[in-house]
PDB file of N, CA and C in Angstrom:
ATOM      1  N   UNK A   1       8.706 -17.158  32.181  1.00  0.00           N
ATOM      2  CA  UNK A   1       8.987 -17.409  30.784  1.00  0.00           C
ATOM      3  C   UNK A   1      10.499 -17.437  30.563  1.00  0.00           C
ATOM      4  N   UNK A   2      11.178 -18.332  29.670  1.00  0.00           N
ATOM      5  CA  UNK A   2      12.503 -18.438  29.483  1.00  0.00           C
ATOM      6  C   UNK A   2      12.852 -18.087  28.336  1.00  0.00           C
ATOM      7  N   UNK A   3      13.994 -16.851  28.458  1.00  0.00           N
ATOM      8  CA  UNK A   3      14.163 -16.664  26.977  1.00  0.00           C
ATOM      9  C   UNK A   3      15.569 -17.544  26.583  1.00  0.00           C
ATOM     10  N   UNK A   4      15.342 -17.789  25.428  1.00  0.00           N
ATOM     11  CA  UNK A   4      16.305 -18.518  24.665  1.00  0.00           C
ATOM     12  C   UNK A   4      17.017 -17.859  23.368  1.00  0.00           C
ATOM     13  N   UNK A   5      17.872 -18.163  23.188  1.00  0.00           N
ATOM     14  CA  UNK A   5      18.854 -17.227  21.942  1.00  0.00           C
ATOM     15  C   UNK A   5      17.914 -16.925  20.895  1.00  0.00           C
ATOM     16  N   UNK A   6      17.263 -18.137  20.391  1.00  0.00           N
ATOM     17  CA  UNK A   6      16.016 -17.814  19.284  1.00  0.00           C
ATOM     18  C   UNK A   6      15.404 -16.687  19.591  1.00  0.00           C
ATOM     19  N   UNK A   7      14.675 -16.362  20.833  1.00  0.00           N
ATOM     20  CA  UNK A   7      13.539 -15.496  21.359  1.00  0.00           C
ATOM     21  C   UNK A   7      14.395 -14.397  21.516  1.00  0.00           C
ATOM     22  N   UNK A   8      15.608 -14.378  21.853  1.00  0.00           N
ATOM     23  CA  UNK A   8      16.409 -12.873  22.217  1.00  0.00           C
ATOM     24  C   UNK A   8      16.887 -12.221  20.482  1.00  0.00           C
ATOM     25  N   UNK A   9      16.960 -13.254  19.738  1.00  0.00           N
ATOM     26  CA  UNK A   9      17.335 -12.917  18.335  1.00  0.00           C
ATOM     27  C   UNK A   9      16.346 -12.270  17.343  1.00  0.00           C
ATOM     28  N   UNK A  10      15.027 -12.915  17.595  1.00  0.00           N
ATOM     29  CA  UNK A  10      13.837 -12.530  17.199  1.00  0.00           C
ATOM     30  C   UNK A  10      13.406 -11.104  17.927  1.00  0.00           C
ATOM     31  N   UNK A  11      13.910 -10.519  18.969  1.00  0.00           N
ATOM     32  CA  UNK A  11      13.274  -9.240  19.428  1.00  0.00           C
ATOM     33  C   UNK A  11      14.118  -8.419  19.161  1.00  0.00           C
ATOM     34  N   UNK A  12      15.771  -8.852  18.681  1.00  0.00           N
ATOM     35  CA  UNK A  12      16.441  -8.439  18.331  1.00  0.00           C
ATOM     36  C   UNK A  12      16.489  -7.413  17.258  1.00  0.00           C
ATOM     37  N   UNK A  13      15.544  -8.738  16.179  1.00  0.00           N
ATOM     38  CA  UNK A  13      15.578  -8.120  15.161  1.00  0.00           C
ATOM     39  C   UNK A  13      14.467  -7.099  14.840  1.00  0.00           C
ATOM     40  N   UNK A  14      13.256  -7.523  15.337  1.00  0.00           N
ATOM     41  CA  UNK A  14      11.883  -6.918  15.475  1.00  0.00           C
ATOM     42  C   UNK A  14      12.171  -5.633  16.065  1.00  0.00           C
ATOM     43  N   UNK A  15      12.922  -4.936  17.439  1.00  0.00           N
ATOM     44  CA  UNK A  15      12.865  -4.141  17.626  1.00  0.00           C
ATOM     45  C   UNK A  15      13.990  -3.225  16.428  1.00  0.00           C
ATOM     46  N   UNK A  16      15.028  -3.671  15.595  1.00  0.00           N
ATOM     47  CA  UNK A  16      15.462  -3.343  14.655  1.00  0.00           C
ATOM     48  C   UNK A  16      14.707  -2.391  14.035  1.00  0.00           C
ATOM     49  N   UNK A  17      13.756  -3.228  13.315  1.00  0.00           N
ATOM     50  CA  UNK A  17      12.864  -3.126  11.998  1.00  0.00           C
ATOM     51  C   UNK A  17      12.201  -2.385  12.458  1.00  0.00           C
ATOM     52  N   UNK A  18      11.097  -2.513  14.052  1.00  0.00           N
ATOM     53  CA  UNK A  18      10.201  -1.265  14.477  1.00  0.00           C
ATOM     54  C   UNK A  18      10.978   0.069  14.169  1.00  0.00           C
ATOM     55  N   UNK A  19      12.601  -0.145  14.885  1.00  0.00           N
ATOM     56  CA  UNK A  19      12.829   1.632  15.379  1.00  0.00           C
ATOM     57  C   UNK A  19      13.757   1.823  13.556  1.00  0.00           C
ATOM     58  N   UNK A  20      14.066   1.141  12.887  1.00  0.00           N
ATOM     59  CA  UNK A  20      14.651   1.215  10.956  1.00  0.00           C
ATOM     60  C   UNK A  20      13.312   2.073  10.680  1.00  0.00           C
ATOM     61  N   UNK A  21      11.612   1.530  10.947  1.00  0.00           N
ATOM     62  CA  UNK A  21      10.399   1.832  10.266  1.00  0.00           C
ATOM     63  C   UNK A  21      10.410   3.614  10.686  1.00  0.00           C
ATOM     64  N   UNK A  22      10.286   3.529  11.925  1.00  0.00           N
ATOM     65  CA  UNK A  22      10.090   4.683  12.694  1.00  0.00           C
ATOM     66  C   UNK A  22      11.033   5.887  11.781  1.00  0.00           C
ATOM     67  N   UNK A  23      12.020   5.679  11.463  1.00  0.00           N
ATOM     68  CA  UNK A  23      12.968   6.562  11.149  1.00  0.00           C
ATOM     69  C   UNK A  23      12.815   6.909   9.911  1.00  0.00           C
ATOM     70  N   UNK A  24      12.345   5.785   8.892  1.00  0.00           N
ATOM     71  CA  UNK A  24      11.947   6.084   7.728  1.00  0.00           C
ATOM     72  C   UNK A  24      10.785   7.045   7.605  1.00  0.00           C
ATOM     73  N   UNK A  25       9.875   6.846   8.653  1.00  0.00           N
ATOM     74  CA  UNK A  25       8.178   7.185   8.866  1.00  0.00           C
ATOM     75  C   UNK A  25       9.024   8.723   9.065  1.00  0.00           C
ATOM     76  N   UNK A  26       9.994   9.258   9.967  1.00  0.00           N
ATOM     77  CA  UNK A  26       9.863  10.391  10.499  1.00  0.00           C
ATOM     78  C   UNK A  26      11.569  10.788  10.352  1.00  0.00           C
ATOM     79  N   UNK A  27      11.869  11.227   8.997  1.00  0.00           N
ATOM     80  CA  UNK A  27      13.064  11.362   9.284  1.00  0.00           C
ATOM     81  C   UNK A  27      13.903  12.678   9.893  1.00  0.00           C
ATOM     82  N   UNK A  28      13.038  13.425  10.405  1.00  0.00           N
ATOM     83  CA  UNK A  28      13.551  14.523  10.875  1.00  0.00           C
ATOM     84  C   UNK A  28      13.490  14.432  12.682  1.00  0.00           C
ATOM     85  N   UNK A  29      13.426  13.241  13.123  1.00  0.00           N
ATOM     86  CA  UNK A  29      13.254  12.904  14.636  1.00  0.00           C
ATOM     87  C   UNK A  29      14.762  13.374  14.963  1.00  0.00           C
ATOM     88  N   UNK A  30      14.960  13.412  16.709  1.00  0.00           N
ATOM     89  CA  UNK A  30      16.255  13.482  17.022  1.00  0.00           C
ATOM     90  C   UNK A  30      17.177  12.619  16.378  1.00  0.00           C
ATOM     91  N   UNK A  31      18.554  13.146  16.292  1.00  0.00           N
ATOM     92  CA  UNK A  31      19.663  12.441  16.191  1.00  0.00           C
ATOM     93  C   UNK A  31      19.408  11.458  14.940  1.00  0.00           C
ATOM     94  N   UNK A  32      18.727  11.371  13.548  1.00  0.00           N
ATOM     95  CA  UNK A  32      18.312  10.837  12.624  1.00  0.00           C
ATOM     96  C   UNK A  32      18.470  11.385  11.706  1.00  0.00           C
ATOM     97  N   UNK A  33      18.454  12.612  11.586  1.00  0.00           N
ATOM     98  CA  UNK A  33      18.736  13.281  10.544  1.00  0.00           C
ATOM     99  C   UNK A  33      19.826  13.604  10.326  1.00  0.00           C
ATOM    100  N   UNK A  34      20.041  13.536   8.640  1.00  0.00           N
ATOM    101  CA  UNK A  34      21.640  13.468   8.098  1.00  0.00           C
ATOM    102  C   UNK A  34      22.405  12.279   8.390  1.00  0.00           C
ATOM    103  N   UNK A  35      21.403  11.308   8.685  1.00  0.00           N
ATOM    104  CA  UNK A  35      22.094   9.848   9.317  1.00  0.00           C
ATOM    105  C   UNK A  35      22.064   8.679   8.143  1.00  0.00           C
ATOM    106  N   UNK A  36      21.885   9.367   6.987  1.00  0.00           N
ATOM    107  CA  UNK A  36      22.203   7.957   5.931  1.00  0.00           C
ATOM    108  C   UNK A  36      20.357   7.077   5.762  1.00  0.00           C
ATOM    109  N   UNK A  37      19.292   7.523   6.556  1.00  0.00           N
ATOM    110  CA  UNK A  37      18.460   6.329   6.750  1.00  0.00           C
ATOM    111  C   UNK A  37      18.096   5.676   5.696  1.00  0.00           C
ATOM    112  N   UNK A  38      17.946   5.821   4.215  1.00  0.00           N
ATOM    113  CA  UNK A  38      17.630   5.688   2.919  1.00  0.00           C
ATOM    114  C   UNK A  38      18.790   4.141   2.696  1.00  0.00           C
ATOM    115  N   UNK A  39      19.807   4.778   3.099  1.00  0.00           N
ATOM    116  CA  UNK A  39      21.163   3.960   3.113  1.00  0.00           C
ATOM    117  C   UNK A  39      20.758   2.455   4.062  1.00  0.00           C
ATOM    118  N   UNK A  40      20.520   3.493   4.956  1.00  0.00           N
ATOM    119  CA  UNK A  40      20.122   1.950   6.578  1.00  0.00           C
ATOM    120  C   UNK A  40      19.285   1.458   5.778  1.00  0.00           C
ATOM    121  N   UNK A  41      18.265   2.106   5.489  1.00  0.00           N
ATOM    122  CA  UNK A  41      16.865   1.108   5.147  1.00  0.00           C
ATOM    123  C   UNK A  41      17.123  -0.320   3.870  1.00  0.00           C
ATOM    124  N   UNK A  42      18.030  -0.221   3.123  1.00  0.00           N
ATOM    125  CA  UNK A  42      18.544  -1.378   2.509  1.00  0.00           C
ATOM    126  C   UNK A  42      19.449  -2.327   3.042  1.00  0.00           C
ATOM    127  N   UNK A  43      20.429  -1.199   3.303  1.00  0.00           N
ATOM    128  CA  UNK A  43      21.481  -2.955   4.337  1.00  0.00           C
ATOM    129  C   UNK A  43      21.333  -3.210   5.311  1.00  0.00           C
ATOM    130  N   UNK A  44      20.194  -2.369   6.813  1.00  0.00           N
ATOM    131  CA  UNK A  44      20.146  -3.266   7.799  1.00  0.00           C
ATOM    132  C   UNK A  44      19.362  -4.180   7.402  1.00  0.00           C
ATOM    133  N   UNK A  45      17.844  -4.140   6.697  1.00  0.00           N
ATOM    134  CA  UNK A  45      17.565  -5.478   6.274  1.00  0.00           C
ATOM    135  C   UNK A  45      18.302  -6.946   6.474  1.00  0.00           C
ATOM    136  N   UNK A  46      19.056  -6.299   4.947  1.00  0.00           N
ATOM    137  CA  UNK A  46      19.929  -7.281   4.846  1.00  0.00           C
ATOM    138  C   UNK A  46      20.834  -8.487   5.454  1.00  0.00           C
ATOM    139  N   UNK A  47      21.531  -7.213   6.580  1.00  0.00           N
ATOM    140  CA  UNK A  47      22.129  -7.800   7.243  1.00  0.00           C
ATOM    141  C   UNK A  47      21.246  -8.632   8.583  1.00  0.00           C
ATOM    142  N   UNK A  48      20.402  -8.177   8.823  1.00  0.00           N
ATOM    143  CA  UNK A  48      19.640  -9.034   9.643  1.00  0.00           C
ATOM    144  C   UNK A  48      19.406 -10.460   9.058  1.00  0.00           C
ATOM    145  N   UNK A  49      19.053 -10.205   7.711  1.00  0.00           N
ATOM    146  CA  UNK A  49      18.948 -12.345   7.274  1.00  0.00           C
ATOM    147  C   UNK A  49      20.636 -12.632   6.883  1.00  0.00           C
ATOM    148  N   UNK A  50      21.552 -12.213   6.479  1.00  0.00           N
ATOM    149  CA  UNK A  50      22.870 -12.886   5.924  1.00  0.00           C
ATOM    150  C   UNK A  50      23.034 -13.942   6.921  1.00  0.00           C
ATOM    151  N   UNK A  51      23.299 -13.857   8.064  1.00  0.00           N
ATOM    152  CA  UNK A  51      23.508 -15.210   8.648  1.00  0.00           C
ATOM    153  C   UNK A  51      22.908 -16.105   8.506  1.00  0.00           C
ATOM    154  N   UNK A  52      21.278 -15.975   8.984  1.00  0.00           N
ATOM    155  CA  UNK A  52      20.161 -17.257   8.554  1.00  0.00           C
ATOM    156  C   UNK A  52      20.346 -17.699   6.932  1.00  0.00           C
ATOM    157  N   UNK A  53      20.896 -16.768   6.134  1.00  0.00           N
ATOM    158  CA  UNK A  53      20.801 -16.909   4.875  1.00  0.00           C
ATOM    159  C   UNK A  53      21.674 -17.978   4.408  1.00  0.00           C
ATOM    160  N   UNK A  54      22.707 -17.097   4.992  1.00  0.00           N
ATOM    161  CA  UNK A  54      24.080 -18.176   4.689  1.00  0.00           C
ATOM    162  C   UNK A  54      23.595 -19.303   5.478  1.00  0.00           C
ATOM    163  N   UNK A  55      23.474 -19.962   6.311  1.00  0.00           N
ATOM    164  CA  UNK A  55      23.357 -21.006   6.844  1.00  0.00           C
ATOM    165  C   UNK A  55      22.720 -22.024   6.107  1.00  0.00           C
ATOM    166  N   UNK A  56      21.730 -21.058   5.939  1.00  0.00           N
ATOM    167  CA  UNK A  56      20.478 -22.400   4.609  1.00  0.00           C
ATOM    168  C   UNK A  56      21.538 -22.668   3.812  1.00  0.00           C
ATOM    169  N   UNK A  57      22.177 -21.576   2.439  1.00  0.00           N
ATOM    170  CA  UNK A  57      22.832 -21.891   1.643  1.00  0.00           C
ATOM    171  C   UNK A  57      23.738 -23.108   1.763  1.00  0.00           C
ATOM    172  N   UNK A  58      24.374 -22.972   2.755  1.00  0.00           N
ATOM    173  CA  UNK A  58      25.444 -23.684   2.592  1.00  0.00           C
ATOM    174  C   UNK A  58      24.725 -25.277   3.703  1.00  0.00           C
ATOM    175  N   UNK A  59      23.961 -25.614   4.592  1.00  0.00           N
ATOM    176  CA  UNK A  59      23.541 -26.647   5.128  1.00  0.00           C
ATOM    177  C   UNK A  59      22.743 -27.314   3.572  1.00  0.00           C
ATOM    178  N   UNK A  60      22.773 -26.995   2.527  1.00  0.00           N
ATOM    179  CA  UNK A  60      21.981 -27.339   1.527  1.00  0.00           C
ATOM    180  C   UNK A  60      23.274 -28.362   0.836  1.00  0.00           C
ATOM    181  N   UNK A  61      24.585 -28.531   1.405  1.00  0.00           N
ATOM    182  CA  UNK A  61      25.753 -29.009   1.029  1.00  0.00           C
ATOM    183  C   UNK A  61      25.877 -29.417   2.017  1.00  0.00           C
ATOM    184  N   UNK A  62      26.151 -29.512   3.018  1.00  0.00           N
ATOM    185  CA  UNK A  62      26.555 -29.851   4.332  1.00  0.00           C
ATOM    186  C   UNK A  62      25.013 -29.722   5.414  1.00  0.00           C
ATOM    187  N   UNK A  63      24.849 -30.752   4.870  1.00  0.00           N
ATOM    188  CA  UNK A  63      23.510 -30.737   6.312  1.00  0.00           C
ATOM    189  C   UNK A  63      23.581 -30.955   8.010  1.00  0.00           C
ATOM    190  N   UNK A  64      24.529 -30.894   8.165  1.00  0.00           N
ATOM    191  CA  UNK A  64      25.011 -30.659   9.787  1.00  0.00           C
ATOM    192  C   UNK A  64      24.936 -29.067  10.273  1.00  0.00           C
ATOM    193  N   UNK A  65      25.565 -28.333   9.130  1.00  0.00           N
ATOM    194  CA  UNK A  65      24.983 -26.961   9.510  1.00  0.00           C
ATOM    195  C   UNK A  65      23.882 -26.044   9.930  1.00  0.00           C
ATOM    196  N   UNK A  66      24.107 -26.302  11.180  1.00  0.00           N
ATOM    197  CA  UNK A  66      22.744 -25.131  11.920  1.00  0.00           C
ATOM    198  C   UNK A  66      23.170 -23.848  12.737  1.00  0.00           C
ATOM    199  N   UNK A  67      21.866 -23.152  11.919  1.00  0.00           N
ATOM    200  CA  UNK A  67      22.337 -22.133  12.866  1.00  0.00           C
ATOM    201  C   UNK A  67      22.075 -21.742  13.964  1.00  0.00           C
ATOM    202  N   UNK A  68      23.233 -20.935  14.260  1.00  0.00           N
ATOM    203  CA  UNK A  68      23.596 -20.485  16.329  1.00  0.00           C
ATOM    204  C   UNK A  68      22.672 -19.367  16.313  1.00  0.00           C
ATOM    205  N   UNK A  69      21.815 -19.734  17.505  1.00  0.00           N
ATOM    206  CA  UNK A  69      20.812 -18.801  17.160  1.00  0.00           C
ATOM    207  C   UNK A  69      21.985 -17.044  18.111  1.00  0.00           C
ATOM    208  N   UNK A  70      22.549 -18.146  19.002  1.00  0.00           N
ATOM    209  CA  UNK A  70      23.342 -16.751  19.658  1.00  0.00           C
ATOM    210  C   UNK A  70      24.092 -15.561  19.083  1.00  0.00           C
ATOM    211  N   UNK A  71      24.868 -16.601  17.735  1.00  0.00           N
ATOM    212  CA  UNK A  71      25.325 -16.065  16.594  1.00  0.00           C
ATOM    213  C   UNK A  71      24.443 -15.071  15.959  1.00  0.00           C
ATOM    214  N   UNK A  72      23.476 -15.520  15.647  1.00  0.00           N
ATOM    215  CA  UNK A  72      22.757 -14.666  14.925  1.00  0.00           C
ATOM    216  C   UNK A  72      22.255 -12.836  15.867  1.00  0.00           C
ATOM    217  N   UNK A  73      21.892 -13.406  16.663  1.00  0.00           N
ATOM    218  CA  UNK A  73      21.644 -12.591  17.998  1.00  0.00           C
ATOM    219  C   UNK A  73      22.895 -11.283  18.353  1.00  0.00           C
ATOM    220  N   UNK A  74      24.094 -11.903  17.977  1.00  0.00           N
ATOM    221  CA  UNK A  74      24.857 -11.138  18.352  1.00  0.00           C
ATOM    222  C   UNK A  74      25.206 -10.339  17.010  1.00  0.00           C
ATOM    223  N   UNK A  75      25.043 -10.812  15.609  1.00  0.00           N
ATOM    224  CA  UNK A  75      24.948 -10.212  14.507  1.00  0.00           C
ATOM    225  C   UNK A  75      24.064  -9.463  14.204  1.00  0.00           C
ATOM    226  N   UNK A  76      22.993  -9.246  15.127  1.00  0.00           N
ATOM    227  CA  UNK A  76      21.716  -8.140  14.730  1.00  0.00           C
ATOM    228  C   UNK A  76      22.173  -7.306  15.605  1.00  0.00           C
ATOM    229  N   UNK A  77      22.828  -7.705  16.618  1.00  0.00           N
ATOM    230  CA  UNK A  77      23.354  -6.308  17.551  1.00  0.00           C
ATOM    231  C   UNK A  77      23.493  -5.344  17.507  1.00  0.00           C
ATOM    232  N   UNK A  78      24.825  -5.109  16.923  1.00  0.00           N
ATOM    233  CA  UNK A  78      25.172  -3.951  16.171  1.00  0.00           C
ATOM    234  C   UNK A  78      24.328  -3.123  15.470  1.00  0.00           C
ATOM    235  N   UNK A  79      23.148  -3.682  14.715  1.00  0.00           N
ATOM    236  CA  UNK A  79      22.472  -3.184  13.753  1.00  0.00           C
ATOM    237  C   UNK A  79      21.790  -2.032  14.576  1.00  0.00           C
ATOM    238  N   UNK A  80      21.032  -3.079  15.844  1.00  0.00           N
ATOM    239  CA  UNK A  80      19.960  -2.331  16.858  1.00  0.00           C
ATOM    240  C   UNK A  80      20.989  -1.184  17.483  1.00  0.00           C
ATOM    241  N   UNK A  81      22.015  -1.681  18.028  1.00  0.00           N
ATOM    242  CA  UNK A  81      23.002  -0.242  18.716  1.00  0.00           C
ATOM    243  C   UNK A  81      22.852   0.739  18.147  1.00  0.00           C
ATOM    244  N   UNK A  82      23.316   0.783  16.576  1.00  0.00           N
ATOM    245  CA  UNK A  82      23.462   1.844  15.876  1.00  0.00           C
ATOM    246  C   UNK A  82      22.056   2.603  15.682  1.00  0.00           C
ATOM    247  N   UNK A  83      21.072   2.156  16.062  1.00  0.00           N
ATOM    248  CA  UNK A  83      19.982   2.402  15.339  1.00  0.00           C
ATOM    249  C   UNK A  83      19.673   2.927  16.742  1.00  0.00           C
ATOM    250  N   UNK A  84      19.563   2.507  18.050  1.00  0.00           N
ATOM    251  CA  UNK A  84      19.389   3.144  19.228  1.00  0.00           C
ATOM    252  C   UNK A  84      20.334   4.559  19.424  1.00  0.00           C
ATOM    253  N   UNK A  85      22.048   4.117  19.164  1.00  0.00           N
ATOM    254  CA  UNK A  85      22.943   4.916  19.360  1.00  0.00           C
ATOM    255  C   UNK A  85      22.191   6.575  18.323  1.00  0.00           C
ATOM    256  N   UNK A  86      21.722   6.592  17.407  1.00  0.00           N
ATOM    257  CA  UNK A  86      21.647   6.881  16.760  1.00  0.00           C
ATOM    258  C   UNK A  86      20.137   8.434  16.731  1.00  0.00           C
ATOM    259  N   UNK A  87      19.581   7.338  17.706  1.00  0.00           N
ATOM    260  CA  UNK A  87      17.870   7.634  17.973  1.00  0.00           C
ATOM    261  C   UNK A  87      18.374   7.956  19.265  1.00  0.00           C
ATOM    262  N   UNK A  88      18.721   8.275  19.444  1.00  0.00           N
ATOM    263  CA  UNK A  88      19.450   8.839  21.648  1.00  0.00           C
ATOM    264  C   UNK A  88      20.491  10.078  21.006  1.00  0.00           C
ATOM    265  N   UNK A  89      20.920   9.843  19.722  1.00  0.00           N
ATOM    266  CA  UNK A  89      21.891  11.421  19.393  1.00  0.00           C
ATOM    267  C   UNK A  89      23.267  11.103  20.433  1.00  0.00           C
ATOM    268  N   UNK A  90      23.249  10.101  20.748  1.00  0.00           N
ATOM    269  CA  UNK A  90      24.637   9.989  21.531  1.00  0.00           C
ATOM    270  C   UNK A  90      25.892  10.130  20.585  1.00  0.00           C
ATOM    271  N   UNK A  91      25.643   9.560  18.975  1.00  0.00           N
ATOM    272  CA  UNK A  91      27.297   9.546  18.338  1.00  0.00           C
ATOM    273  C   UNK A  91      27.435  10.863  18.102  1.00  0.00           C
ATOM    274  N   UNK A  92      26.468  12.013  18.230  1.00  0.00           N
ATOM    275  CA  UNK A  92      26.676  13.719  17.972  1.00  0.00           C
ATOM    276  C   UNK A  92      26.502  14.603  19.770  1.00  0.00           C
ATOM    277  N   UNK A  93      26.641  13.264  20.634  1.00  0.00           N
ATOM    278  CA  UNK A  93      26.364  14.497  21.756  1.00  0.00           C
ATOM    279  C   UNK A  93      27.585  13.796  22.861  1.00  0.00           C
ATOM    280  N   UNK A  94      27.874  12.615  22.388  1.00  0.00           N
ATOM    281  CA  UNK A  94      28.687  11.498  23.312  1.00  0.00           C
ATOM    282  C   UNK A  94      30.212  11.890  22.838  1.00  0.00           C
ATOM    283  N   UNK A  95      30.992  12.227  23.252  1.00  0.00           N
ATOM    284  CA  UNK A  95      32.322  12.624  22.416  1.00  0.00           C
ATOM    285  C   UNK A  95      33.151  11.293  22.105  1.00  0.00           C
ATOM    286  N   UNK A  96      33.417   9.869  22.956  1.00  0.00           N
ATOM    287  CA  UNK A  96      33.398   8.856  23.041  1.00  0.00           C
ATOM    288  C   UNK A  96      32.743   7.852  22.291  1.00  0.00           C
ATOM    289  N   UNK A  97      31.207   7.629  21.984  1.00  0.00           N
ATOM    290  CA  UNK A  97      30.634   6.723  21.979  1.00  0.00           C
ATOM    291  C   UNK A  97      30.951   6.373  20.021  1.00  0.00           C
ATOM    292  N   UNK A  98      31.215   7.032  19.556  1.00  0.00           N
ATOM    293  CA  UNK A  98      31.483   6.545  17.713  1.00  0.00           C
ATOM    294  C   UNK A  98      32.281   5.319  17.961  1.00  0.00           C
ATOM    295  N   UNK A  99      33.345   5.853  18.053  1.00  0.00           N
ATOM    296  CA  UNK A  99      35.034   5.203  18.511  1.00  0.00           C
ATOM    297  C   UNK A  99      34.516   3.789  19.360  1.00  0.00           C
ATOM    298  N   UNK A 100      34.237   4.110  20.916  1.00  0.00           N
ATOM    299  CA  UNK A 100      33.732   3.000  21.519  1.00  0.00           C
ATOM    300  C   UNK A 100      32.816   2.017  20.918  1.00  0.00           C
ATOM    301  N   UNK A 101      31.690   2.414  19.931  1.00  0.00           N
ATOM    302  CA  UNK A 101      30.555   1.356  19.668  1.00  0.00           C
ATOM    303  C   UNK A 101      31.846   0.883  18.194  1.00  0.00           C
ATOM    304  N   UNK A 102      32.382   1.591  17.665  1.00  0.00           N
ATOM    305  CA  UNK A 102      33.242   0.629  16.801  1.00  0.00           C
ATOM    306  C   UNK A 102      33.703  -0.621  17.239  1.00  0.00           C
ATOM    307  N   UNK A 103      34.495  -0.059  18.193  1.00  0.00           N
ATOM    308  CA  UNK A 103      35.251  -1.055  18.868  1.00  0.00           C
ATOM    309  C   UNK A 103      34.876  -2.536  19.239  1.00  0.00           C
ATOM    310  N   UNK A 104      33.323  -1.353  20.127  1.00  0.00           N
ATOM    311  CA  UNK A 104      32.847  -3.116  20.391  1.00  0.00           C
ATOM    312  C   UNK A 104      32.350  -3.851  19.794  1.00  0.00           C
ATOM    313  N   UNK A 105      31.243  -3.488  18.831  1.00  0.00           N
ATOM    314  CA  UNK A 105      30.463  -3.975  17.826  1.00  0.00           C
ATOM    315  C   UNK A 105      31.377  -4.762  17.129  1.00  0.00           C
ATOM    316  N   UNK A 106      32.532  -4.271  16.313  1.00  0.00           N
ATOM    317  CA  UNK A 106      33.640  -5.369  15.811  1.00  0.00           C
ATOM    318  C   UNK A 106      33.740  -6.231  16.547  1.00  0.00           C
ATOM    319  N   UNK A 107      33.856  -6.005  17.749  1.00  0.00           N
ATOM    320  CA  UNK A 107      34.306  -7.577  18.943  1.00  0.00           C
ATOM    321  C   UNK A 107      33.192  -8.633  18.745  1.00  0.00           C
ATOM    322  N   UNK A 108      32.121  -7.804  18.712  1.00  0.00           N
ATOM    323  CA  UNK A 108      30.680  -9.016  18.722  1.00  0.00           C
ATOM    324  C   UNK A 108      30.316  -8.953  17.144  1.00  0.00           C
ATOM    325  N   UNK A 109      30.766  -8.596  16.550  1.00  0.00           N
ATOM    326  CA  UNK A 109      30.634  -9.454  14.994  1.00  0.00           C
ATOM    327  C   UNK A 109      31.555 -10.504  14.621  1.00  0.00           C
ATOM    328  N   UNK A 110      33.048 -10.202  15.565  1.00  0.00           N
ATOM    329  CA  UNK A 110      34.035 -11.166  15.255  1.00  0.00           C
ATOM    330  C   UNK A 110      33.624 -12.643  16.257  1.00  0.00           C
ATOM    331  N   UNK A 111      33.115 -12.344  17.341  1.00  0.00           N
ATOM    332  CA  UNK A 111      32.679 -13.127  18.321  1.00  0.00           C
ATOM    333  C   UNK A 111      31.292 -13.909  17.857  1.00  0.00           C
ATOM    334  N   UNK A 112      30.813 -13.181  17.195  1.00  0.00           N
ATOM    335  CA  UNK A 112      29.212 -13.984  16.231  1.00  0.00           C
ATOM    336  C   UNK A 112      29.426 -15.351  15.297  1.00  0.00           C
ATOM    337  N   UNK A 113      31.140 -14.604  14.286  1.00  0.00           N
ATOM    338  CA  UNK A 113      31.640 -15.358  13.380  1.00  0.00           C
ATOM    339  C   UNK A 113      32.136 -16.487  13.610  1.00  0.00           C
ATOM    340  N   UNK A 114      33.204 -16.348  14.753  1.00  0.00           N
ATOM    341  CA  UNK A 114      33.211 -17.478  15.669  1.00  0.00           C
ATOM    342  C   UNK A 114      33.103 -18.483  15.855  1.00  0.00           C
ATOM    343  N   UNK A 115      31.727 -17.696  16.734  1.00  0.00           N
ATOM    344  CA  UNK A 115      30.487 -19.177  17.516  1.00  0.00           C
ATOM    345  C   UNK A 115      30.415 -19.812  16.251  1.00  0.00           C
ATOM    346  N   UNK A 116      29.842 -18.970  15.105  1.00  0.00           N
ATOM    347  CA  UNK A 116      29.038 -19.945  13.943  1.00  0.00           C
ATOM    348  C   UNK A 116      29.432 -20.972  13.513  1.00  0.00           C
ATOM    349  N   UNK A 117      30.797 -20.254  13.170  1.00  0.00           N
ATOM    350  CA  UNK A 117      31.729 -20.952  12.398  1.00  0.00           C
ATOM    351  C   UNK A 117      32.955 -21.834  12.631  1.00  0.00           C
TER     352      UNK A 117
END
């Protein structure tokens, strides 16, 4: 089976939303608690469609605009890191990893913007 940016973007986001659900379902799991999830549970949504979103919007003016599915892929990233980083207790047990997932996550949101755009 071959995965393609679509198919890596789509599990992307799905495993998002599973481990966003999970946290809501159980908010006293490791490394979750005192973590904002009330907060997550509105803007990772979100941010998971803004790209597809924007894209419609604006290909509705410019119909050449499509979207990168890699783009998109690399814009749910972050979401899932934090949400793994988060569910592993690494940003409270990792002395490193806050600082580091900043770092990079900015690189691959700036690198998402990019491709798209």
């Amino acid at each position: 089976m071959k995965l393609t940016a679509r198919s890596i973007s789509i599990m992307i986001k799905a495993l998002a939303m599973i481990l966003l659900a999970i946290a809501i379902a159980h908010p006293d799991l490791g490394g979750l608690k005192s973590k904002g999830i009330g907060v997550r549970a509105v803007v990772y949504p979100l941010g998971l469609v803004t790209l597809p979103l924007l894209c419609w919007l604006v290909r509705r003016r410019r119909p050449a605009m499509r979207l990168d599915w890699t783009a998109d892929a690399l814009c749910s990233l972050p979401i899932l890191v934090d949400l793994l980083g988060n569910r592993a207790n690494l940003f409270d047990t990792v002395w490193w990893w806050d600082d580091a997932m900043h770092v990079v996550m900015h690189g691959v949101l700036t690198a998402a913007v990019l491709r798209q755009f």
